[in-house]
Protein backbone atom coordinates (compact mmCIF):
# COMPACT_ATOMS: atom_id res chain seq x y z
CA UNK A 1 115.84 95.61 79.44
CA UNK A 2 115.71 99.19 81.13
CA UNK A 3 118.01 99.53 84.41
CA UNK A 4 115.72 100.33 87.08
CA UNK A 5 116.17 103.04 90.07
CA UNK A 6 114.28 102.67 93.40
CA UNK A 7 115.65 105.79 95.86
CA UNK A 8 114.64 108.64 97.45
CA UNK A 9 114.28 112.19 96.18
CA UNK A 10 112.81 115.25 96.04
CA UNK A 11 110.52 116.84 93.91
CA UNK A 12 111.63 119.96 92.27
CA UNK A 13 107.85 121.62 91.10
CA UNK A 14 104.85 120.51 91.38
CA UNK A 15 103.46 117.48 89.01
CA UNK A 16 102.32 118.53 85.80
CA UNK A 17 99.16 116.74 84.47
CA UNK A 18 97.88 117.02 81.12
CA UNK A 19 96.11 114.11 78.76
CA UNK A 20 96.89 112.45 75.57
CA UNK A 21 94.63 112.94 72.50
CA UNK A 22 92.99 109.94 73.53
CA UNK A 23 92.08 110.85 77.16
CA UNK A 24 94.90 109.42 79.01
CA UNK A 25 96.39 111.44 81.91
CA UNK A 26 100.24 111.54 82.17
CA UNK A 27 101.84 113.93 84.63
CA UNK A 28 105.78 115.09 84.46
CA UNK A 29 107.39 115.08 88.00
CA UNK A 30 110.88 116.93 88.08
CA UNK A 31 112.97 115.00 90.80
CA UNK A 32 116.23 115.47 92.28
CA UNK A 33 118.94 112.84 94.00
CA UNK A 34 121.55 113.79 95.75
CA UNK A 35 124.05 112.12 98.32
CA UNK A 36 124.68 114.20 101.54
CA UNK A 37 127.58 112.79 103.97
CA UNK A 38 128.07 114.13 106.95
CA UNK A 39 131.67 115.91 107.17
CA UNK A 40 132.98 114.38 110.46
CA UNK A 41 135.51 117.22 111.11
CA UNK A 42 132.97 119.94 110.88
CA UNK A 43 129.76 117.88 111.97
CA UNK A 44 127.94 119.22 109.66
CA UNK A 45 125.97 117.78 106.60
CA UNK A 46 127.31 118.28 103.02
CA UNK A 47 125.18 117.82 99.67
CA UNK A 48 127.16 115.68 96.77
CA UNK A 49 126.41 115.60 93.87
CA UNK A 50 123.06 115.96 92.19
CA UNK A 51 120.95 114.34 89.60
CA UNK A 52 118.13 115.73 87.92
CA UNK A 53 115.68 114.10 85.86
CA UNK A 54 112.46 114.48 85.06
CA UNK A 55 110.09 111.44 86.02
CA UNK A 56 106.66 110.52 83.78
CA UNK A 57 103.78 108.69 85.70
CA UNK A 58 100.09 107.70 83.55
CA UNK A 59 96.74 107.02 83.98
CA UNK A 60 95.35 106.56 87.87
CA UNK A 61 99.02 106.87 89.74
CA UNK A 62 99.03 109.95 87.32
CA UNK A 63 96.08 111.51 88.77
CA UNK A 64 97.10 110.29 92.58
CA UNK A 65 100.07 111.66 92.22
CA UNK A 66 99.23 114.99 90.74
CA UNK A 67 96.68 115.32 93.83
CA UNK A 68 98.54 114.23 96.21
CA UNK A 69 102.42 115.65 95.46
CA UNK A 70 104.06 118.77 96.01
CA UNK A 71 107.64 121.06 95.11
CA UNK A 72 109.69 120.17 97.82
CA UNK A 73 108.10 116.50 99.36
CA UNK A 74 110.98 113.81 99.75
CA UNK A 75 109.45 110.85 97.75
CA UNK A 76 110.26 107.17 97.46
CA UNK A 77 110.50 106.25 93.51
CA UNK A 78 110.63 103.35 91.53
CA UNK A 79 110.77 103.26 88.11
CA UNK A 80 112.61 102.73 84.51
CA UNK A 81 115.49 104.62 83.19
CA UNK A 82 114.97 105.19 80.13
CA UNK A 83 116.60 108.10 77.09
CA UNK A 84 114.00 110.76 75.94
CA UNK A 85 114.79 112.10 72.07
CA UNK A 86 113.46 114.43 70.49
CA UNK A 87 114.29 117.30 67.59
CA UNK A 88 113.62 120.98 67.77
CA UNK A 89 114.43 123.27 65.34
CA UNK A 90 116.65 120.36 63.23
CA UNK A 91 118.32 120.04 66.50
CA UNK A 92 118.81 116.47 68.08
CA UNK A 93 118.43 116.12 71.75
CA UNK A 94 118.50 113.88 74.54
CA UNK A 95 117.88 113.42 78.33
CA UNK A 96 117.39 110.65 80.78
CA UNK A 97 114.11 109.97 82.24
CA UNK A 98 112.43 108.04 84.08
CA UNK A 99 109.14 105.90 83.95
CA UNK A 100 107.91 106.00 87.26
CA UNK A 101 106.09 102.99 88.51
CA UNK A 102 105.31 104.02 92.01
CA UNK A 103 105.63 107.31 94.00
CA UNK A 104 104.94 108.01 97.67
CA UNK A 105 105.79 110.24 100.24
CA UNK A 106 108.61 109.52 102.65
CA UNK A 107 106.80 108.94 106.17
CA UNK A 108 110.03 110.22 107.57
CA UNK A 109 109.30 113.53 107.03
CA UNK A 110 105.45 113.41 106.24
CA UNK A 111 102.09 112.36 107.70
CA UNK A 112 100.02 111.18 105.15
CA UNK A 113 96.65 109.83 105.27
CA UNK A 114 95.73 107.35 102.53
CA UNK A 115 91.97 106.92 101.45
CA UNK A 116 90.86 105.18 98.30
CA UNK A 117 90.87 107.04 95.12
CA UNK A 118 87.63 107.53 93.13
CA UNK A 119 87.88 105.10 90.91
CA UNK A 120 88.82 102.44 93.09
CA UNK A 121 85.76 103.22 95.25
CA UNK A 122 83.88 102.82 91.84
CA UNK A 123 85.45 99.45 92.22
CA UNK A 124 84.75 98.38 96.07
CA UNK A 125 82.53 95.40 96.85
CA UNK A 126 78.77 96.10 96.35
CA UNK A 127 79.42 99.05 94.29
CA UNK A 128 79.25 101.57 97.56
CA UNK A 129 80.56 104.77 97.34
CA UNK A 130 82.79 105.25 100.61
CA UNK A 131 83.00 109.16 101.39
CA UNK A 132 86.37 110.89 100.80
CA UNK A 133 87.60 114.05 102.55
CA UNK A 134 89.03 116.21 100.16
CA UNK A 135 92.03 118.65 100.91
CA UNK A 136 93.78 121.02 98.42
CA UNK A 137 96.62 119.98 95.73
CA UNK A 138 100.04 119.49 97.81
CA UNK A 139 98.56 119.49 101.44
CA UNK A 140 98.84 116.97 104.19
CA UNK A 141 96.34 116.37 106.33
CA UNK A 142 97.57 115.86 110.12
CA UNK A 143 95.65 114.47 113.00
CA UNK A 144 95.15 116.75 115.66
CA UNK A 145 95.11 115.88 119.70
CA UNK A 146 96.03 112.97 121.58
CA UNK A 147 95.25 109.18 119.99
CA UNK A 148 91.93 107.73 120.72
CA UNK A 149 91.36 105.30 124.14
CA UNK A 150 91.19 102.51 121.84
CA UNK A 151 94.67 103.11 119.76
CA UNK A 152 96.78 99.78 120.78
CA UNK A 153 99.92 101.53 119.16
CA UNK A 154 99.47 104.60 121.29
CA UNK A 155 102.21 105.74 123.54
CA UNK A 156 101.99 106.32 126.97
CA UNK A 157 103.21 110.27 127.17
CA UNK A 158 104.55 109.75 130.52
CA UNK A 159 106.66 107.41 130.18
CA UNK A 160 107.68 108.37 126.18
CA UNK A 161 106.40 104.19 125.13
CA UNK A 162 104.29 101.33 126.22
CA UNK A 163 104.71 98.50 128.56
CA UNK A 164 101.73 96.93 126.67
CA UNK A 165 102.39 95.19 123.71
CA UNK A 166 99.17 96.54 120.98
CA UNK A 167 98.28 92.96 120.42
C-alpha cells in the first residue's frame, strides 16, 4: 500500500494537460511544501525546508483542475506517494510523485466560486443543461458589492458581525 499525503502547498506552474493515446486527459501539477515557523526573536516568518514533487491528476479532476488552477495558488492535496522510473539515454532515473486524488484551492487565501462542470451537468436530473459562466484559465471570480438583503450569513458592517443567528 502507497503512504498517502493530505497538506497544503503551492503550485509551482501552471497544470499541464495533455491526453493518452486513448483519449484520456492527465494533467502534471508541480507542487511545493514547505514548513515556515515563525522566528520568535525576530518576529518574523522563516521558510524550512522544501519539497518538490510533481503531482499527476486524470480524467474529469484533470480537466477541473487544469481550468481552474494556477502558478502560485496555495492548494489543499490529497493523494498517493508513489516512485516514477524511467530510462533516458541508458540512464536510470527516479523521482517521487504523487497521484493526486483531490485538489482545491485554499479558501484562506482565495474566493472561489464552484459551478458544476460540463459533464456533470450532462449528468443532472432531467438531462437540463444549467448555464455556466465561463472565466479564463487561472482566474477567480470575486463577488462585487455588499451581500444581498436576503444573505442570513451576512455581517452587519457596523458592528463588524451579527446579533442574528442565519437560521
Amino acid at each position: 500500500m502507497l503512504p498517502t499525503l493530505t497538506g497544503v502547498g503551492r503550485l509551482t506552474g501552471d497544470p499541464e494537460l495533455r491526453f493518452t493515446q486513448a483519449g484520456k486527459a492527465v494533467a502534471s501539477i508541480p507542487l511545493a511544501f514547505n514548513s515556515r515557523r515563525l522566528n520568535q526573536q525576530t518576529q518574523q516568518w522563516e521558510d524550512g525546508d522544501v519539497f518538490y514533487i510533481r503531482g499527476t491528476v486524470w480524467e474529469r479532476l484533470a480537466e477541473n483542475a487544469t481550468e481552474t488552477l494556477s502558478k502560485g495558488m496555495e492548494v489543499l492535496v490529497t493523494g498517493d506517494l508513489r516512485t516514477e522510473k524511467w530510462e533516458k539515454d541508458g540512464q536510470k532515473h527516479e523521482r517521487p510523485a504523487l497521484l493526486i486524488r483531490s485538489i482545491a484551492p485554499n479558501l484562506a487565501f482565495s474566493v472561489a466560486t464552484v459551478s458544476k462542470d460540463a459533464a456533470s451537468q450532462q449528468n443532472s436530473q432531467g438531462g437540463q443543461q444549467q448555464a455556466t459562466q465561463q472565466r479564463p484559465q487561472g482566474q477567480q471570480q470575486r463577488r462585487q458589492g455588499p451581500p444581498p438583503a436576503d444573505d442570513p450569513w451576512a455581517v452587519d458592517a457596523a458592528k463588524g458581525y451579527s446579533d442574528e443567528p442565519p437560521f
